[in-house]
Protein backbone atom coordinates (compact mmCIF):
# COMPACT_ATOMS: atom_id res chain seq x y z
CA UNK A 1 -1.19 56.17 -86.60
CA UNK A 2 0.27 57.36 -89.87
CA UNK A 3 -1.75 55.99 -93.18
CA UNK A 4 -0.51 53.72 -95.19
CA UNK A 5 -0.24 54.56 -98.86
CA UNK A 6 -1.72 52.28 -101.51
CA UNK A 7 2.01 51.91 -103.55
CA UNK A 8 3.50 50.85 -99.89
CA UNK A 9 0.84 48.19 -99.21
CA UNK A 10 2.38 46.91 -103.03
CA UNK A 11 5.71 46.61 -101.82
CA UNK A 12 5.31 45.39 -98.64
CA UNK A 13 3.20 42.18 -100.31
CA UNK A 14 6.11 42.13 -102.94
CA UNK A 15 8.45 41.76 -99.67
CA UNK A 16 6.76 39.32 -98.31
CA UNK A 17 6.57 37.13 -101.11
CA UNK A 18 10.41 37.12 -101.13
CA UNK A 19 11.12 40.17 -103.93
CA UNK A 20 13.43 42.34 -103.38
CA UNK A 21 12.19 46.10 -105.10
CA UNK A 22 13.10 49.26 -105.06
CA UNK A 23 12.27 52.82 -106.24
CA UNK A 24 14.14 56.09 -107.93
CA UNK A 25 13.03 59.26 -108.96
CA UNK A 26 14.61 60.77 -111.72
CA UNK A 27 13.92 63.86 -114.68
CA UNK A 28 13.39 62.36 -118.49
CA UNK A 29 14.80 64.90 -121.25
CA UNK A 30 11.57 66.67 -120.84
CA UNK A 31 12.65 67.71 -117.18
CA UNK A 32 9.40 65.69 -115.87
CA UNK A 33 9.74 63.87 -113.46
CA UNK A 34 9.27 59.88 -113.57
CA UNK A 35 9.39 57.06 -111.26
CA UNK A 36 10.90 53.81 -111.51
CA UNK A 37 10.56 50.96 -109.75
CA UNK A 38 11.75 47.43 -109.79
CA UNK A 39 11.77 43.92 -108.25
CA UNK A 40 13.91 40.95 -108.80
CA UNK A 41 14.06 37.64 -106.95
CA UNK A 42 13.78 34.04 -108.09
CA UNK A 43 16.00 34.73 -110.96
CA UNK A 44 13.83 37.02 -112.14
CA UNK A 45 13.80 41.11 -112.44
CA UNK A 46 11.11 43.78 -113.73
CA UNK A 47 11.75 47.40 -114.41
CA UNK A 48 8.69 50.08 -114.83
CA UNK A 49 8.62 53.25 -115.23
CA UNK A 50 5.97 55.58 -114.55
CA UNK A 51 5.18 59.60 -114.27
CA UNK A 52 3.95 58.99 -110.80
CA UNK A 53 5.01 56.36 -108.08
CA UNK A 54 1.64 54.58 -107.38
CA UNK A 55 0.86 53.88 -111.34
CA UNK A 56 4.86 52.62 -111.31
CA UNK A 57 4.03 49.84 -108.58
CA UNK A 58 0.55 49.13 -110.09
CA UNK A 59 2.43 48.39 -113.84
CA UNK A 60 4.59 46.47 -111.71
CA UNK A 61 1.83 44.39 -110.36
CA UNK A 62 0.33 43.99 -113.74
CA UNK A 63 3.78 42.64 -114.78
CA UNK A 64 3.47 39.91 -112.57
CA UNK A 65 0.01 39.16 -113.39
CA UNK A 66 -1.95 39.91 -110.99
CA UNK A 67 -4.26 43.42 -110.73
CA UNK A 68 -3.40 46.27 -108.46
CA UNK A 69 -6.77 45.63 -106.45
CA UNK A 70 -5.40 42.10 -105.92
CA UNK A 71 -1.90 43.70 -104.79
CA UNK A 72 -3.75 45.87 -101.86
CA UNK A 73 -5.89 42.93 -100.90
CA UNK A 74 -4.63 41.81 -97.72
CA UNK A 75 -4.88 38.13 -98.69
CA UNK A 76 -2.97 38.22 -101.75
CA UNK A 77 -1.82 34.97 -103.01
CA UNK A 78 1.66 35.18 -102.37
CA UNK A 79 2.57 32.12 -104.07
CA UNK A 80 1.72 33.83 -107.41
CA UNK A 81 4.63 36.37 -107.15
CA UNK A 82 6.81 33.70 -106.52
CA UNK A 83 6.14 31.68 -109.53
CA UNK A 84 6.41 34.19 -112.32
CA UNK A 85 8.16 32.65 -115.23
């Protein structure tokens, strides 16, 4: 069975919680590379950016208040994603 990797386990609880999100690579003026990620659902949207893809979903989680451990936990709340104001 393939692993699962930590930012996946993210989105799929972001999915679940009704979010749409998504994800793009791109090169900043620097030529780094940086990842950006968002979410939006419920009237709502959130854009992060990040130099690597995992720290992009966890600043994502932070945005909507609740901690990256919290996001892997496989009881998250749910209901808290869906009430962001």
């Amino acid at each position: 069975m393939p692993s699962v990797k930590s930012w996946e386990i993210i989105a799929d609880n972001l999915s679940k919680a009704g979010w749409s999100w998504g994800y793009v690579s791109a090169l900043d003026r620097q030529g780094r590379t940086i990842w950006i990620v968002d979410a939006h659902g419920y009237g709502k949207r959130f854009v992060v950016h990040s130099a690597d893809m995992l720290t992009a979903f966890a600043e994502l989680a932070i945005r909507f208040g609740i901690t990256p451990e919290d996001c892997l936990a496989p009881e998250i709340k749910f209901d808290k994603l869906s009430r962001i104001k």
